[in-house]
N, C-alpha and C. Protein backbone atom coordinates (compact mmCIF):
# COMPACT_ATOMS: atom_id res chain seq x y z
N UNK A 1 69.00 -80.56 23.79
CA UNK A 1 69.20 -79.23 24.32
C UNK A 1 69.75 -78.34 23.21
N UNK A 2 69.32 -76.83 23.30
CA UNK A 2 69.88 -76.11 22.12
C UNK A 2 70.36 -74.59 22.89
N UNK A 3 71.27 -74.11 22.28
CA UNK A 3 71.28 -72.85 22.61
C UNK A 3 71.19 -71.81 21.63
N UNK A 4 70.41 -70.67 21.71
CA UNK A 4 70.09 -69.60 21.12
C UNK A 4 70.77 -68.17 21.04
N UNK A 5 71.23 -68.10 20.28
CA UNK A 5 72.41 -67.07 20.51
C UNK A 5 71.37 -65.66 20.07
N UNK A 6 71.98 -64.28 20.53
CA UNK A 6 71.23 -63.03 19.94
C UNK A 6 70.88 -63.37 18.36
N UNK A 7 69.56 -62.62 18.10
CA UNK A 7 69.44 -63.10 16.34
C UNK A 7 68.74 -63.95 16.02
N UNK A 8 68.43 -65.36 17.13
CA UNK A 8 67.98 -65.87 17.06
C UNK A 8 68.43 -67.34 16.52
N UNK A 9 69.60 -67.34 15.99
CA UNK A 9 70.45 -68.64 15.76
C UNK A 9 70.32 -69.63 16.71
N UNK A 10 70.26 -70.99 16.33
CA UNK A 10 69.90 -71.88 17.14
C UNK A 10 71.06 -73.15 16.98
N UNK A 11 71.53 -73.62 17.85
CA UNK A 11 72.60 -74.55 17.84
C UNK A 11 72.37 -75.70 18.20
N UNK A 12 72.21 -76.76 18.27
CA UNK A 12 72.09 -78.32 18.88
C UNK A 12 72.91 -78.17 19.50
N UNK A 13 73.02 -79.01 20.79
CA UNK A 13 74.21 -79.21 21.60
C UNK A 13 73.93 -80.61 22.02
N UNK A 14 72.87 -81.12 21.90
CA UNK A 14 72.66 -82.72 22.80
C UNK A 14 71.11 -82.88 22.30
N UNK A 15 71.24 -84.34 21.34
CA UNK A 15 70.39 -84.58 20.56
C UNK A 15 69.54 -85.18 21.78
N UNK A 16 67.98 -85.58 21.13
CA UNK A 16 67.13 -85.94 22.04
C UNK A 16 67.48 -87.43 21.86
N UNK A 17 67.46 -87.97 23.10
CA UNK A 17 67.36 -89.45 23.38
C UNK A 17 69.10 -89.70 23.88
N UNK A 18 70.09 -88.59 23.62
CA UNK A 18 70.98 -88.61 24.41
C UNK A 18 71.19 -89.47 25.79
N UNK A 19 72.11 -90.26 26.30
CA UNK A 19 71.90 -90.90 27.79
C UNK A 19 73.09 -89.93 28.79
N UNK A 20 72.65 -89.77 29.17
CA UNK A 20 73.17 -88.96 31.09
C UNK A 20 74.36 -90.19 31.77
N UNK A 21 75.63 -89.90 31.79
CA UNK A 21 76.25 -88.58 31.79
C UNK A 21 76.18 -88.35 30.68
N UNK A 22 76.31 -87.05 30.43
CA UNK A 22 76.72 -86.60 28.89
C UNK A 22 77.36 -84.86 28.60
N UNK A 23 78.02 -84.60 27.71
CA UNK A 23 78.23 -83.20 27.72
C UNK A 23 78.96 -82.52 26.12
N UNK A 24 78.67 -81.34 25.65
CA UNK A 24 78.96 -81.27 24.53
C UNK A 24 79.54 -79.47 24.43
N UNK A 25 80.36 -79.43 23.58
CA UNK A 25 80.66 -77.75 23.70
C UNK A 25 80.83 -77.27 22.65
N UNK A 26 80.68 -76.22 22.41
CA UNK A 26 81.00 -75.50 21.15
C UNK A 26 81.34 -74.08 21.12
N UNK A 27 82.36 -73.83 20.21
CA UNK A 27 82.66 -72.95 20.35
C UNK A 27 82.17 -71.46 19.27
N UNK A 28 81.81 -70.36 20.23
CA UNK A 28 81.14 -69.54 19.21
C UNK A 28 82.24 -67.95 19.49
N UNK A 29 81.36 -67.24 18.87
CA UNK A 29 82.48 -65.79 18.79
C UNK A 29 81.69 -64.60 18.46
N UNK A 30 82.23 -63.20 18.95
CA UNK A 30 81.23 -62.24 18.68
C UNK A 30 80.85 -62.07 17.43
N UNK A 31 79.68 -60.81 17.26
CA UNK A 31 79.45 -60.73 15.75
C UNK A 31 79.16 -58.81 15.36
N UNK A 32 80.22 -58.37 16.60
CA UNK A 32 80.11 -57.04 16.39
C UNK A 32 81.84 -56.75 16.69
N UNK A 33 82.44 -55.78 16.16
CA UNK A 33 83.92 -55.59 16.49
C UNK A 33 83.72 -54.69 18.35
N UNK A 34 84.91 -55.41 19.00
CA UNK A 34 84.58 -54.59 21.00
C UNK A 34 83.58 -55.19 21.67
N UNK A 35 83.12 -56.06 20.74
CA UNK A 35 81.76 -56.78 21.57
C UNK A 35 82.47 -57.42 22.97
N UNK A 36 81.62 -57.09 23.71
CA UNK A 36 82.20 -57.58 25.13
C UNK A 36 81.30 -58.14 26.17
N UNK A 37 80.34 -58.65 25.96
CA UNK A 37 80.04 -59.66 26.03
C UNK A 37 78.58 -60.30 25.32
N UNK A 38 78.73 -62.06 25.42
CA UNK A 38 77.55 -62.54 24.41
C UNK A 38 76.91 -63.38 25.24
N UNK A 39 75.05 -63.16 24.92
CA UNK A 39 74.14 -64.00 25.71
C UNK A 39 73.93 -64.89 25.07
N UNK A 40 73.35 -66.11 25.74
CA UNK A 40 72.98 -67.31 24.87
C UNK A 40 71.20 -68.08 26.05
N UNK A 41 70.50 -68.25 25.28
CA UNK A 41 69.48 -69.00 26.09
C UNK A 41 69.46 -70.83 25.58
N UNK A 42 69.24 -71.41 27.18
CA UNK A 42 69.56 -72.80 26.66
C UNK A 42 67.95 -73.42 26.92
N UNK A 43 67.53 -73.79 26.13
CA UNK A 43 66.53 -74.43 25.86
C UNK A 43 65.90 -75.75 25.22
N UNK A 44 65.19 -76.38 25.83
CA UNK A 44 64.69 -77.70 25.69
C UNK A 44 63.59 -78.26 24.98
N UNK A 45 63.70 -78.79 23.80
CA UNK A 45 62.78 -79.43 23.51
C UNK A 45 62.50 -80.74 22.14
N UNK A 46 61.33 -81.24 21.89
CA UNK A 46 61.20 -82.08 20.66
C UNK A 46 62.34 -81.59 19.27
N UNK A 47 61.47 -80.39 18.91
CA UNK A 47 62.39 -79.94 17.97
C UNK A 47 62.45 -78.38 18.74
N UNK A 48 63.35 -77.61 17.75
CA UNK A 48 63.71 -76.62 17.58
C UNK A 48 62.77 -75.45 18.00
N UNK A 49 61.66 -75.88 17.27
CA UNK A 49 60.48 -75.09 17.25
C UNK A 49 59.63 -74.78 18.08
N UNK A 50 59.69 -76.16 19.18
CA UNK A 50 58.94 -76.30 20.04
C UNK A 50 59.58 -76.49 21.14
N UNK A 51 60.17 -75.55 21.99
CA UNK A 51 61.04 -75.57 22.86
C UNK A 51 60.90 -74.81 24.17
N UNK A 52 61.23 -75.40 25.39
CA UNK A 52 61.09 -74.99 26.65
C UNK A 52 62.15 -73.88 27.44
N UNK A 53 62.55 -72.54 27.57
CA UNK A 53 63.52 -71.77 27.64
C UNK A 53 63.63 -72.26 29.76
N UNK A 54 65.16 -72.88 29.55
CA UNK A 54 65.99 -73.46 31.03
C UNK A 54 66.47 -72.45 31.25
N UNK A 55 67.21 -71.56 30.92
CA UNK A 55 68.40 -70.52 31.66
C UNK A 55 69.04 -69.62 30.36
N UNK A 56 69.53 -68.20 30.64
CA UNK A 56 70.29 -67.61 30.44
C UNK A 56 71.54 -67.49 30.88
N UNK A 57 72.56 -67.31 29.55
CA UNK A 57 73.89 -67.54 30.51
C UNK A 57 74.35 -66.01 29.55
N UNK A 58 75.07 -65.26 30.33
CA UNK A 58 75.83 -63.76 29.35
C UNK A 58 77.49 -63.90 29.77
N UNK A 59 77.97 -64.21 29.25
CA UNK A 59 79.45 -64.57 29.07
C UNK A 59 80.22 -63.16 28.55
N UNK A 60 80.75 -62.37 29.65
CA UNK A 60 81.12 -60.82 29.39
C UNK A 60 82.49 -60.83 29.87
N UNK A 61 83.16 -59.73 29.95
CA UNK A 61 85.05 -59.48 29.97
C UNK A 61 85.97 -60.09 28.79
N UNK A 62 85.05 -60.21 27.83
CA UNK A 62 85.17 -60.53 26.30
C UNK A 62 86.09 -59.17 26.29
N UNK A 63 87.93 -59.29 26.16
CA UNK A 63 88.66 -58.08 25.79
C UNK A 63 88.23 -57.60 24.25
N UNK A 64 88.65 -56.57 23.99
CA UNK A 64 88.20 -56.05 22.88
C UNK A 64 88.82 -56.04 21.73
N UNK A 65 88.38 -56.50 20.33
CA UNK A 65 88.70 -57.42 19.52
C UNK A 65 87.76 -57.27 18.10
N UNK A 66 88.41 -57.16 16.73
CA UNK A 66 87.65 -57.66 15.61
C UNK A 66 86.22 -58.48 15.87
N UNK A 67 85.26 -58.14 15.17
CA UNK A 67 83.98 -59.38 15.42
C UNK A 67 84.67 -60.68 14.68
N UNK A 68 84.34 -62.11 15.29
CA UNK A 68 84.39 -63.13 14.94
C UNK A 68 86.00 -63.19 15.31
N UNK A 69 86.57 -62.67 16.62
CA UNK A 69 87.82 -62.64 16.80
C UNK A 69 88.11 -64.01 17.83
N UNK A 70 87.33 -63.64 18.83
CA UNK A 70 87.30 -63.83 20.15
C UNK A 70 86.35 -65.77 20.00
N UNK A 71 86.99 -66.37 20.70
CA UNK A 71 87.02 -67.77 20.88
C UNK A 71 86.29 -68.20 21.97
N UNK A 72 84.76 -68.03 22.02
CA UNK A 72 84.33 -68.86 23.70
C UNK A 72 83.48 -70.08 23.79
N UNK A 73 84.31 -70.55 24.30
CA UNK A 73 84.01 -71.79 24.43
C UNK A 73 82.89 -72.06 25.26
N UNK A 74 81.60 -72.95 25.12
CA UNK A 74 80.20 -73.44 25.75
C UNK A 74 79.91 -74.36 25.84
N UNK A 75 79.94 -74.89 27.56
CA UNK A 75 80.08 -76.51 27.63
C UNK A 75 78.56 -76.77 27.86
N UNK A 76 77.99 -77.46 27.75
CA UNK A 76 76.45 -78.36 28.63
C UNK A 76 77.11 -79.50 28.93
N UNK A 77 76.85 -79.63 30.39
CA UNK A 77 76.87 -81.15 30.62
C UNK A 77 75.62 -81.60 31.33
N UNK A 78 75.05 -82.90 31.62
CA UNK A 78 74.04 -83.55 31.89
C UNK A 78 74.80 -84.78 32.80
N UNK A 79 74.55 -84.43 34.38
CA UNK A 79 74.49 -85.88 35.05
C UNK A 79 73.52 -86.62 34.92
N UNK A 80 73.84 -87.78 35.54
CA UNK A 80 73.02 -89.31 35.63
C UNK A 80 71.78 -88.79 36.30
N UNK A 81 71.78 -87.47 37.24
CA UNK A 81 70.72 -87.11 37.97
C UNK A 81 70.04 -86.10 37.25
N UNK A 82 70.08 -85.45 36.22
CA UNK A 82 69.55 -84.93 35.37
C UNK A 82 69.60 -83.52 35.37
N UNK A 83 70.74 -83.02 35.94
CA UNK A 83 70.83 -81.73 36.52
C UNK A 83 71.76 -81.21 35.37
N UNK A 84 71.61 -79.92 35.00
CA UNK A 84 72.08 -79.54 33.71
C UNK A 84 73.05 -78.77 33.75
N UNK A 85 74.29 -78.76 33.18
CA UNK A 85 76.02 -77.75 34.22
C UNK A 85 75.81 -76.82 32.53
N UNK A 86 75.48 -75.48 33.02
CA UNK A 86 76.24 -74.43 31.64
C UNK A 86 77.38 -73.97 31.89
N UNK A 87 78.54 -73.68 31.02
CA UNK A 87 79.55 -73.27 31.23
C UNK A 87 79.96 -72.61 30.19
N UNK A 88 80.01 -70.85 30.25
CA UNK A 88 80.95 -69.82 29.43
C UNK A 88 82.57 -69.84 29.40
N UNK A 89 83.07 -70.08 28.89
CA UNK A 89 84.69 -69.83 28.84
C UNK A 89 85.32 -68.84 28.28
N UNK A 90 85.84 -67.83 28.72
CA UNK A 90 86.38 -67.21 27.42
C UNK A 90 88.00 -67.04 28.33
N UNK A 91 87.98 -65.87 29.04
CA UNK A 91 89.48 -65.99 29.47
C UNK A 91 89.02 -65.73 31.19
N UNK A 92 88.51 -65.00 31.64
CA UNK A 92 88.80 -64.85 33.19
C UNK A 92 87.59 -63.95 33.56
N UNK A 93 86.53 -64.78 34.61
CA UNK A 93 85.86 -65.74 35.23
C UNK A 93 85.23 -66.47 34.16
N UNK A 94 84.91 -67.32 34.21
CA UNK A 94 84.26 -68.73 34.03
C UNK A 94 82.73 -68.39 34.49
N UNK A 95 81.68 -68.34 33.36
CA UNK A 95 80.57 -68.55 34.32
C UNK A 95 79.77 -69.79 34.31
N UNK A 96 79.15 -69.85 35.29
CA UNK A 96 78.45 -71.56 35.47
C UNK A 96 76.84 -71.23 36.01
N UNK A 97 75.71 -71.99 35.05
CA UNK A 97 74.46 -72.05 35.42
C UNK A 97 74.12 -73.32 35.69
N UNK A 98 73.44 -74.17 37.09
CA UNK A 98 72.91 -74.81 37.06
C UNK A 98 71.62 -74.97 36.83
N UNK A 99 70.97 -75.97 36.47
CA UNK A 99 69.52 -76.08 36.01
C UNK A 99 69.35 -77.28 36.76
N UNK A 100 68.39 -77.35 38.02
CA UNK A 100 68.30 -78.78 38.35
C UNK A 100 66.80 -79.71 37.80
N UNK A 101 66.84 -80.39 38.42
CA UNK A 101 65.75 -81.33 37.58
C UNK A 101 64.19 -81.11 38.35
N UNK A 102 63.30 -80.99 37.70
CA UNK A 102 62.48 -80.66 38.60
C UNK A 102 61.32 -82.06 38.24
């Protein structure tokens, strides 16, 4: 699984052949000063290149701040049932995308 930040930056988060449960986070940060909030698309595939777009997540109430100030944290997790948990963190709400298995 990878997520794609604006720009087009691409992140690994959960290599292929990974086993379920599983979950990985990372933490990223704006790249404009007041930025208030950042999208990310999580997407699936072989490689990088060749990838299946699962969900959008926009992680906003980012207070206002220097670029590269602000600390938010991005969980993926993967149950045994294959259902996919996104999670934005930054300070207050929390957002959460499920992706179930189809």
């Amino acid at each position: 699984l990878f997520l794609e930040y604006v720009g087009g930056d691409i992140r690994v988060m959960l290599e292929k052949g990974s086993k379920a449960p599983c979950e990985a986070s990372h933490i990223c940060t704006t790249i404009k000063n007041n930025q208030k909030s950042i999208s990310l698309r999580v997407l699936r595939g072989p490689t990088a290149s060749k990838t299946l777009h699962l969900a959008k997540i926009t992680v906003s109430g980012i207070p206002p701040a220097p670029a590269g100030g602000p600390q938010i944290k991005i969980t993926i997790s993967v149950t045994k049932e294959g259902d996919i948990f996104l999670r934005g963190l930054n300070t207050n709400p929390s957002k959460k995308v499920t992706i179930r298995k189809s």
